[in-house]
Structure formats: C-alpha cells, structure tokens
PDB file of N, CA and C in Angstrom:
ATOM      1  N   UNK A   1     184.870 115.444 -23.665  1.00  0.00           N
ATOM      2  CA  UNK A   1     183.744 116.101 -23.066  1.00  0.00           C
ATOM      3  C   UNK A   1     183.697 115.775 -21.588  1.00  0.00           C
ATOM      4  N   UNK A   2     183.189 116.471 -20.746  1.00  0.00           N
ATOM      5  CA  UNK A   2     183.417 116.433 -19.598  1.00  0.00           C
ATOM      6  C   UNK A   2     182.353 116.068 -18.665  1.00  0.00           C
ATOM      7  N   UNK A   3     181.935 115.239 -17.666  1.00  0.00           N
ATOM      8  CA  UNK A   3     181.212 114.338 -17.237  1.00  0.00           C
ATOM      9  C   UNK A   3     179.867 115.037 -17.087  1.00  0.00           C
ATOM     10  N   UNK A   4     180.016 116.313 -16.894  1.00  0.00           N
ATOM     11  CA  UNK A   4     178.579 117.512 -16.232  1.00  0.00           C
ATOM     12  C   UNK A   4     178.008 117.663 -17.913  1.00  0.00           C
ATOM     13  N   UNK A   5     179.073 117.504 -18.858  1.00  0.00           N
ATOM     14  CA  UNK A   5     178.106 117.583 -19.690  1.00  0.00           C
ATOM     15  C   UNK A   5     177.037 116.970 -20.568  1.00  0.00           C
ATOM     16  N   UNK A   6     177.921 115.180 -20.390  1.00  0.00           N
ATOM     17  CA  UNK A   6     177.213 114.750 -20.577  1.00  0.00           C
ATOM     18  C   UNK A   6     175.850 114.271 -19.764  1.00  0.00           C
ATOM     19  N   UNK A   7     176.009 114.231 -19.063  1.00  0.00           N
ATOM     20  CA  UNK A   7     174.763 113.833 -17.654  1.00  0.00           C
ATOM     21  C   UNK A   7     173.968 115.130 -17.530  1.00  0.00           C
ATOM     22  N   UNK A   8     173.888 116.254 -18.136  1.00  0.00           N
ATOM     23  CA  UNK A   8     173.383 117.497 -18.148  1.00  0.00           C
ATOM     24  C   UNK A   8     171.545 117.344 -18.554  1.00  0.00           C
ATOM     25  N   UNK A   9     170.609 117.780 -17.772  1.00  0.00           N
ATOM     26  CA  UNK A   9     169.489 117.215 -18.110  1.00  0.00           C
ATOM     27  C   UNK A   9     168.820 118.682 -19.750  1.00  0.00           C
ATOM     28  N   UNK A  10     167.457 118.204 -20.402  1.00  0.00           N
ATOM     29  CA  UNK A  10     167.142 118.716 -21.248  1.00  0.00           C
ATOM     30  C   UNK A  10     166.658 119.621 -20.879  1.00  0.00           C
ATOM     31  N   UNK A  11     166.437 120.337 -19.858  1.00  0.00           N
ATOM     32  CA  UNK A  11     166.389 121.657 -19.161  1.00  0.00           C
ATOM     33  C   UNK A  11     167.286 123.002 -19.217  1.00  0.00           C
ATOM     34  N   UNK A  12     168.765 121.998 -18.829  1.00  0.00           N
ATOM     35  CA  UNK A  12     169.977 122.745 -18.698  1.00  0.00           C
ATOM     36  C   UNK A  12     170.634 123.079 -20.337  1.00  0.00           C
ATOM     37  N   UNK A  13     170.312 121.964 -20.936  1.00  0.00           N
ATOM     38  CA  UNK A  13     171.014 122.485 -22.270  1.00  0.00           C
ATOM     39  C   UNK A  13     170.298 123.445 -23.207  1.00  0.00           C
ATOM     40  N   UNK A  14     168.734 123.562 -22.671  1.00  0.00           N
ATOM     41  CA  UNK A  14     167.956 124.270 -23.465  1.00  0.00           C
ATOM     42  C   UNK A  14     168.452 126.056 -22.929  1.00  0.00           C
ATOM     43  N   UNK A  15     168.653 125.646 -21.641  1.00  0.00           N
ATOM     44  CA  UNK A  15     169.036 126.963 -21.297  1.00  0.00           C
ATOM     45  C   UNK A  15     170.394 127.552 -21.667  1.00  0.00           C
ATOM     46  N   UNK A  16     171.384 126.308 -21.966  1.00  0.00           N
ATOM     47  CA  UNK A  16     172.667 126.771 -22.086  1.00  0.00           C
ATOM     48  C   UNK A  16     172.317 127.204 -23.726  1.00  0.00           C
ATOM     49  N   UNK A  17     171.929 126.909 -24.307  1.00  0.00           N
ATOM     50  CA  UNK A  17     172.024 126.866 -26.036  1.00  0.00           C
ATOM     51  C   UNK A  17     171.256 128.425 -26.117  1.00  0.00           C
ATOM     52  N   UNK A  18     169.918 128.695 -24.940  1.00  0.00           N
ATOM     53  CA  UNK A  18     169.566 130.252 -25.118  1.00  0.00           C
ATOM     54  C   UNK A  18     170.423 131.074 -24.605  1.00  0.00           C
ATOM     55  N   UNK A  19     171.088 130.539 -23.904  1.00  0.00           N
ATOM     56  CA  UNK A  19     172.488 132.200 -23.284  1.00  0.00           C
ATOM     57  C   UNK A  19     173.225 132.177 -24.098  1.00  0.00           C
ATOM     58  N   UNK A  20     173.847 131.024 -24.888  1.00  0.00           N
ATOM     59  CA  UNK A  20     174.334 131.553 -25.809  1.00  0.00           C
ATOM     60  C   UNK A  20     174.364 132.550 -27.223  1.00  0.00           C
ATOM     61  N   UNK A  21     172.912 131.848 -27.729  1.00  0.00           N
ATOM     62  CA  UNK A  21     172.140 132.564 -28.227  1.00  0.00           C
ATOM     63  C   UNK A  21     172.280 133.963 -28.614  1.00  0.00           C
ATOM     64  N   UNK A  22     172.129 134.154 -27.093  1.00  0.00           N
ATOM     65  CA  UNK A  22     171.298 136.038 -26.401  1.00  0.00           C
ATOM     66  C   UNK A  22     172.836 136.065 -26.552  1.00  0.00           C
ATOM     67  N   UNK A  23     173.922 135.656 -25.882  1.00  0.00           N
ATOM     68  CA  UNK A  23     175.253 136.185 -25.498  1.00  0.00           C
ATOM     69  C   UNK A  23     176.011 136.600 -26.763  1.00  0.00           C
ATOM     70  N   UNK A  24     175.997 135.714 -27.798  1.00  0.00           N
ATOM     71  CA  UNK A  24     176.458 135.642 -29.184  1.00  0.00           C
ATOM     72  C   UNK A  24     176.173 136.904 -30.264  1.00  0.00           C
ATOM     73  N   UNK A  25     174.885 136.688 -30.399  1.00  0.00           N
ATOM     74  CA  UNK A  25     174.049 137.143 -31.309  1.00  0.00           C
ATOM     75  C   UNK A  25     172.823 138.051 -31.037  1.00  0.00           C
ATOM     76  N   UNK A  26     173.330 138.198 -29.988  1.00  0.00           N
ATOM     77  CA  UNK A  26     172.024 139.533 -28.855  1.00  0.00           C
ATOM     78  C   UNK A  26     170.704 139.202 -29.041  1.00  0.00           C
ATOM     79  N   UNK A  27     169.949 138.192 -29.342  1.00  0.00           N
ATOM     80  CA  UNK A  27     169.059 137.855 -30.141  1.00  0.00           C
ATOM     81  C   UNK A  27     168.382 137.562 -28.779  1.00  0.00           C
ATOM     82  N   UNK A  28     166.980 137.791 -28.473  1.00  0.00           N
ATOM     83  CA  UNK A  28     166.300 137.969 -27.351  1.00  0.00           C
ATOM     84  C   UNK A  28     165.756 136.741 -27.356  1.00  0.00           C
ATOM     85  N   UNK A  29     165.392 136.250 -25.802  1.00  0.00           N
ATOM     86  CA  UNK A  29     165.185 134.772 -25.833  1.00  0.00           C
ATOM     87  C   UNK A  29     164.178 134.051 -26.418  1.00  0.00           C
ATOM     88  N   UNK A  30     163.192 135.003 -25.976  1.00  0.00           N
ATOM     89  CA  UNK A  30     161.623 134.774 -26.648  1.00  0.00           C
ATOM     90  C   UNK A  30     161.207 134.645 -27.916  1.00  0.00           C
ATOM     91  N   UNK A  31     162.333 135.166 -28.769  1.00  0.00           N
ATOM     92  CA  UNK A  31     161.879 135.204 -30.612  1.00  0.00           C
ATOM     93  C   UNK A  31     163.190 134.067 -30.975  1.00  0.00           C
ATOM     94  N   UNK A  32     163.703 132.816 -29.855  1.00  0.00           N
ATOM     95  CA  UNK A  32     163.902 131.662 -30.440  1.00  0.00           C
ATOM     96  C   UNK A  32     163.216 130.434 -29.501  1.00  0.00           C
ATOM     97  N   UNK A  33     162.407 129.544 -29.781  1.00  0.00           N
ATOM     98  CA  UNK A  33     162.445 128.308 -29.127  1.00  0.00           C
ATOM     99  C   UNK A  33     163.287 126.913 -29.567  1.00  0.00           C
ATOM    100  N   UNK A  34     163.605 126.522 -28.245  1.00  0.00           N
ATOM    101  CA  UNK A  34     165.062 125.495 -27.969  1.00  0.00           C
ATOM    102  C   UNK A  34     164.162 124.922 -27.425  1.00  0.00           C
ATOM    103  N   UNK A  35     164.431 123.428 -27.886  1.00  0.00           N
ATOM    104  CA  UNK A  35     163.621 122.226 -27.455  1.00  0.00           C
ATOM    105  C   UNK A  35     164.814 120.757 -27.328  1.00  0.00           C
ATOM    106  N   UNK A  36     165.428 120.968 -26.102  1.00  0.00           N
ATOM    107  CA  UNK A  36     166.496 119.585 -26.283  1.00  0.00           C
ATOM    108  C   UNK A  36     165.829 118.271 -25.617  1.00  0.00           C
ATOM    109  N   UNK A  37     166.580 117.212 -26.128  1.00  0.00           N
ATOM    110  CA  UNK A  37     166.263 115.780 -25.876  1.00  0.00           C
ATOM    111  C   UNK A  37     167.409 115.143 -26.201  1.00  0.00           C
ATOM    112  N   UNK A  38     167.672 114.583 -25.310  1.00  0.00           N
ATOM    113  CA  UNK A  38     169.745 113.800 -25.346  1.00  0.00           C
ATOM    114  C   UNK A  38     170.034 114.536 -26.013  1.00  0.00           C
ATOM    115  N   UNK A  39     171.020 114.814 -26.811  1.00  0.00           N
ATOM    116  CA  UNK A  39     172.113 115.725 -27.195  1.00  0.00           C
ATOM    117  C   UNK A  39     171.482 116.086 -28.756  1.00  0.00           C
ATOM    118  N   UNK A  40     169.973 116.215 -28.958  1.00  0.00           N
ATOM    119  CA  UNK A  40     169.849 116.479 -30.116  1.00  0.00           C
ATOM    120  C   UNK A  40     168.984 118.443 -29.620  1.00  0.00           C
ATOM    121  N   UNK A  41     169.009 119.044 -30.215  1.00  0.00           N
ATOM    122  CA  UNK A  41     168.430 120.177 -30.356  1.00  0.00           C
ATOM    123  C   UNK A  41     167.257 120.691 -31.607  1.00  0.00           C
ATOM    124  N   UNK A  42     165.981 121.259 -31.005  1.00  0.00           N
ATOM    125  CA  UNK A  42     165.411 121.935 -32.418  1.00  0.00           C
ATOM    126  C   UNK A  42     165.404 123.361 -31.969  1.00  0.00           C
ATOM    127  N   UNK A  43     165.331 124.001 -33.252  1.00  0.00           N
ATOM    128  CA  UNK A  43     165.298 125.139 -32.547  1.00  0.00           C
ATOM    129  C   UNK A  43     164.253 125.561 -33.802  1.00  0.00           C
ATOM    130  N   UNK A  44     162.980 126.721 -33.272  1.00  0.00           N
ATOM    131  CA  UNK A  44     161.700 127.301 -33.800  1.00  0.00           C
ATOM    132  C   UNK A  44     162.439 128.814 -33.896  1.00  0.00           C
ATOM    133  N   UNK A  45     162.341 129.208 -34.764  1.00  0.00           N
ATOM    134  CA  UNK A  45     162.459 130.558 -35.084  1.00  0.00           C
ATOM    135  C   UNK A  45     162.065 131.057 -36.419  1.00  0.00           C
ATOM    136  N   UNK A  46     161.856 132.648 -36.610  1.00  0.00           N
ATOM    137  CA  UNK A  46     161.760 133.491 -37.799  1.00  0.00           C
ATOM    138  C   UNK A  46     162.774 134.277 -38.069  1.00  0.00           C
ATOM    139  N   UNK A  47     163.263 133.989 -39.067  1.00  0.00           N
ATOM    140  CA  UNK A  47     164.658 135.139 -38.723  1.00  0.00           C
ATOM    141  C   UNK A  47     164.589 136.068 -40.120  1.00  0.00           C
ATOM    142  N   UNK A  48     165.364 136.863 -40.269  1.00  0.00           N
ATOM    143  CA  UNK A  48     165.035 137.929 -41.783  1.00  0.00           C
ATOM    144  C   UNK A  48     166.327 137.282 -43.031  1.00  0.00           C
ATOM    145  N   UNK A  49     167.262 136.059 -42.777  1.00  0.00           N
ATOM    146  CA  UNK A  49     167.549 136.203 -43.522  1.00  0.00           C
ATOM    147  C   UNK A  49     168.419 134.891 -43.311  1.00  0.00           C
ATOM    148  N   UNK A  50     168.699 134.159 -44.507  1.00  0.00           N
ATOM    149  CA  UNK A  50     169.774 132.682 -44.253  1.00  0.00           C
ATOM    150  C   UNK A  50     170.830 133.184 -43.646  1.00  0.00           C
ATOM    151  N   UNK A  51     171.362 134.037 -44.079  1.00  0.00           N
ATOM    152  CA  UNK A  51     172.504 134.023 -42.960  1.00  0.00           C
ATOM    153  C   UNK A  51     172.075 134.010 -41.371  1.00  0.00           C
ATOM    154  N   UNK A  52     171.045 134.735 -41.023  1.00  0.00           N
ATOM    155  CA  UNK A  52     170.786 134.731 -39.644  1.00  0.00           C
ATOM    156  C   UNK A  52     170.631 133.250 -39.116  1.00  0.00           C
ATOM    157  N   UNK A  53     169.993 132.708 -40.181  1.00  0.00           N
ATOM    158  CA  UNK A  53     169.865 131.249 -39.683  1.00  0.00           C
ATOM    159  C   UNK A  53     170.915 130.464 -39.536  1.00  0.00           C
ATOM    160  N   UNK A  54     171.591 130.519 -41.010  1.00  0.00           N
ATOM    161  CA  UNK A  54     172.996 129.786 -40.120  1.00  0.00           C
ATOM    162  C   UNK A  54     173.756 129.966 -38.926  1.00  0.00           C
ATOM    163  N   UNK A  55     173.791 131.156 -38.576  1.00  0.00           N
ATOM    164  CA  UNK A  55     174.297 132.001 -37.421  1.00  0.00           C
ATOM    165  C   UNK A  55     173.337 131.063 -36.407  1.00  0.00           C
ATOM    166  N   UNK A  56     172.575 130.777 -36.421  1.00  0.00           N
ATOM    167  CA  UNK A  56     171.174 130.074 -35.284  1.00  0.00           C
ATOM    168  C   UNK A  56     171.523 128.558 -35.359  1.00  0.00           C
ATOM    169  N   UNK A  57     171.820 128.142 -36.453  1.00  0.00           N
ATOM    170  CA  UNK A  57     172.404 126.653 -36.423  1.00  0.00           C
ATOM    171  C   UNK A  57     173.545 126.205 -36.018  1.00  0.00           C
ATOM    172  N   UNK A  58     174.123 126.507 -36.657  1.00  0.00           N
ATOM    173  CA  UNK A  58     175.768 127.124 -36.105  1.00  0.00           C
ATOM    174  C   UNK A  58     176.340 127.354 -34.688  1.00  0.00           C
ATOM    175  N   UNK A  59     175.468 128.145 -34.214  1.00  0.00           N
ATOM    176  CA  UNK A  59     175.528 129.052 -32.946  1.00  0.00           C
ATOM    177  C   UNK A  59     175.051 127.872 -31.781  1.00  0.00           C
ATOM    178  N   UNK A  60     174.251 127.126 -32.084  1.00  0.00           N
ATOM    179  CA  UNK A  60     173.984 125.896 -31.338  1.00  0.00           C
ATOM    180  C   UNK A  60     175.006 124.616 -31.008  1.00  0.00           C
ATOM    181  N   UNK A  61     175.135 124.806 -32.783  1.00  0.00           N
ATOM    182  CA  UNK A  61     176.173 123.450 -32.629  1.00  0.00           C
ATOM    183  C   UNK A  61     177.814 123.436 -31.417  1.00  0.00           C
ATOM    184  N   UNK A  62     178.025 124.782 -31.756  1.00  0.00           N
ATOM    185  CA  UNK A  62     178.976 125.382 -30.538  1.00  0.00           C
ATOM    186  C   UNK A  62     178.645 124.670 -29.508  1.00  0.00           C
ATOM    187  N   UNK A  63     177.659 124.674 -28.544  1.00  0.00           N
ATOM    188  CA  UNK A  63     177.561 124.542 -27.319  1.00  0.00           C
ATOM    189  C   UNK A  63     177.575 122.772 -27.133  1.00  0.00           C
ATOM    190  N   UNK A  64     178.498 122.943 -26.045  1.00  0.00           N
ATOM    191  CA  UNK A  64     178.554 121.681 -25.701  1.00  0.00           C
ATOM    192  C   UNK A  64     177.962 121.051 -25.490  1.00  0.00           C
ATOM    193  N   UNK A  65     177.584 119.632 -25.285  1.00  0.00           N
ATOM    194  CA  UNK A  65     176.407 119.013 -25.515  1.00  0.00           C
ATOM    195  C   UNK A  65     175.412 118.754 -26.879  1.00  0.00           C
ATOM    196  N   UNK A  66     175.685 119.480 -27.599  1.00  0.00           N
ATOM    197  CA  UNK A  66     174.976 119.249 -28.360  1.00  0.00           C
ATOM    198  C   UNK A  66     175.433 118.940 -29.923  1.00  0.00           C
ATOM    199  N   UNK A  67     174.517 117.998 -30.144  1.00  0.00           N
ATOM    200  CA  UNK A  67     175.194 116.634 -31.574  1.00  0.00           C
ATOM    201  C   UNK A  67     174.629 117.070 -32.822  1.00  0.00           C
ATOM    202  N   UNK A  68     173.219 116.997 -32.410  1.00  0.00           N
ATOM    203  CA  UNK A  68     172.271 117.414 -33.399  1.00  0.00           C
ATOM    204  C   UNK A  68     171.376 118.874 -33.402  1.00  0.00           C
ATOM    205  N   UNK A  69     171.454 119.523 -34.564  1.00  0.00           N
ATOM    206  CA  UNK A  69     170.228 120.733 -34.636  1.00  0.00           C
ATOM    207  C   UNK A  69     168.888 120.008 -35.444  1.00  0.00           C
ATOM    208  N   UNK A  70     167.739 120.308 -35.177  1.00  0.00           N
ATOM    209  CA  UNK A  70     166.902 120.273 -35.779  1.00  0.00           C
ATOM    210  C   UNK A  70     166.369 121.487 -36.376  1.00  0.00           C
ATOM    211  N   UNK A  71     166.251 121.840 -37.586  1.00  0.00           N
ATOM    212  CA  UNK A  71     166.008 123.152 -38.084  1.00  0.00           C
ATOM    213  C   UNK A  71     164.666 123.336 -38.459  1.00  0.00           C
ATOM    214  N   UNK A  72     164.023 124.080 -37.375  1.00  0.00           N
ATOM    215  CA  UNK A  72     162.778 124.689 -37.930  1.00  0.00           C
ATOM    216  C   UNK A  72     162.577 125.941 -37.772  1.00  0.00           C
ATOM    217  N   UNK A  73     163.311 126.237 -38.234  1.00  0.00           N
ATOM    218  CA  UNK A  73     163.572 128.113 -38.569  1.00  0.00           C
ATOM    219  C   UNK A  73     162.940 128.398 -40.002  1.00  0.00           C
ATOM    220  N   UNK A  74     162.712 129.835 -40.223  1.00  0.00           N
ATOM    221  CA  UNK A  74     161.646 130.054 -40.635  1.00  0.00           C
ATOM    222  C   UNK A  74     162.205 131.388 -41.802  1.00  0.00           C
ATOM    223  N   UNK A  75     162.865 131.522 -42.755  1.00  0.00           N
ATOM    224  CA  UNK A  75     163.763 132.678 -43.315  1.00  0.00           C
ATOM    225  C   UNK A  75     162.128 133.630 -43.731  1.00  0.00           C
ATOM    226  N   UNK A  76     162.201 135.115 -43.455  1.00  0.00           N
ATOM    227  CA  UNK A  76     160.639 135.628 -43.826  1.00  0.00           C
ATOM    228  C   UNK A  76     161.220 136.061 -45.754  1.00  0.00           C
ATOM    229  N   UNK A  77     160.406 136.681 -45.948  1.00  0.00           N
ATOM    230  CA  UNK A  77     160.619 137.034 -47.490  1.00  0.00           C
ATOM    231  C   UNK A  77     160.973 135.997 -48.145  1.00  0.00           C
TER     232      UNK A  77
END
C-alpha cells in the first residue's frame, strides 16, 4: 500500500469509497452514507435487494484504504 494511502484523512476515503460507488454501480451519492474512521468504513443505505448489498459491501472493500465495512444497509421487502 502506498504511503498517500495510508496517511489519507477520514474525509478523503469517505469520498474515495462514494466515487467509487457512483463510478461502479451508478448509484447516486445521496441514497448511500459513508462514514470512515482509520481504515474501517460504515456504510447507511436501502437497497432493493441482497445482491445490491453485496455489490455495496464488496464495492467498498475494493477501495484502498479500507479494512473494514460496517454494514448498515437496509434490504426493503
């Protein structure tokens, strides 16, 4: 891992984990909240279906920086 990423503040990774997000999974920024703290992540969402969610867990763990998801996603039905 490379030095910018680890020294990366909980600002930057919240933002990197939503472009990916949006970039990935077209998924608009506002219908997920990203909440980082050292290299752990939660992420708040409703999504229509487990797969979407894994896709949301998953899709996090990708991004560099980050160790942990916290899952508080929300499957409707």
């Amino acid at each position: 891992m490379s030095s910018s990423v680890l020294f990366q503040t909980a600002g930057e990774l919240e933002r990197r984990v939503q472009n990916a997000l949006v970039n990935r999974y077209g998924l608009r920024a506002r219908s997920v909240e990203v909440v980082a703290e050292n290299e752990t992540v939660t992420i708040r969402a409703t999504v229509r279906s487990f797969y979407a969610r894994q896709l949301l867990i998953h899709g996090c763990l990708r991004v560099p920086g980050v160790r942990t998801v916290i899952d508080e996603i929300c499957v409707e039905g």
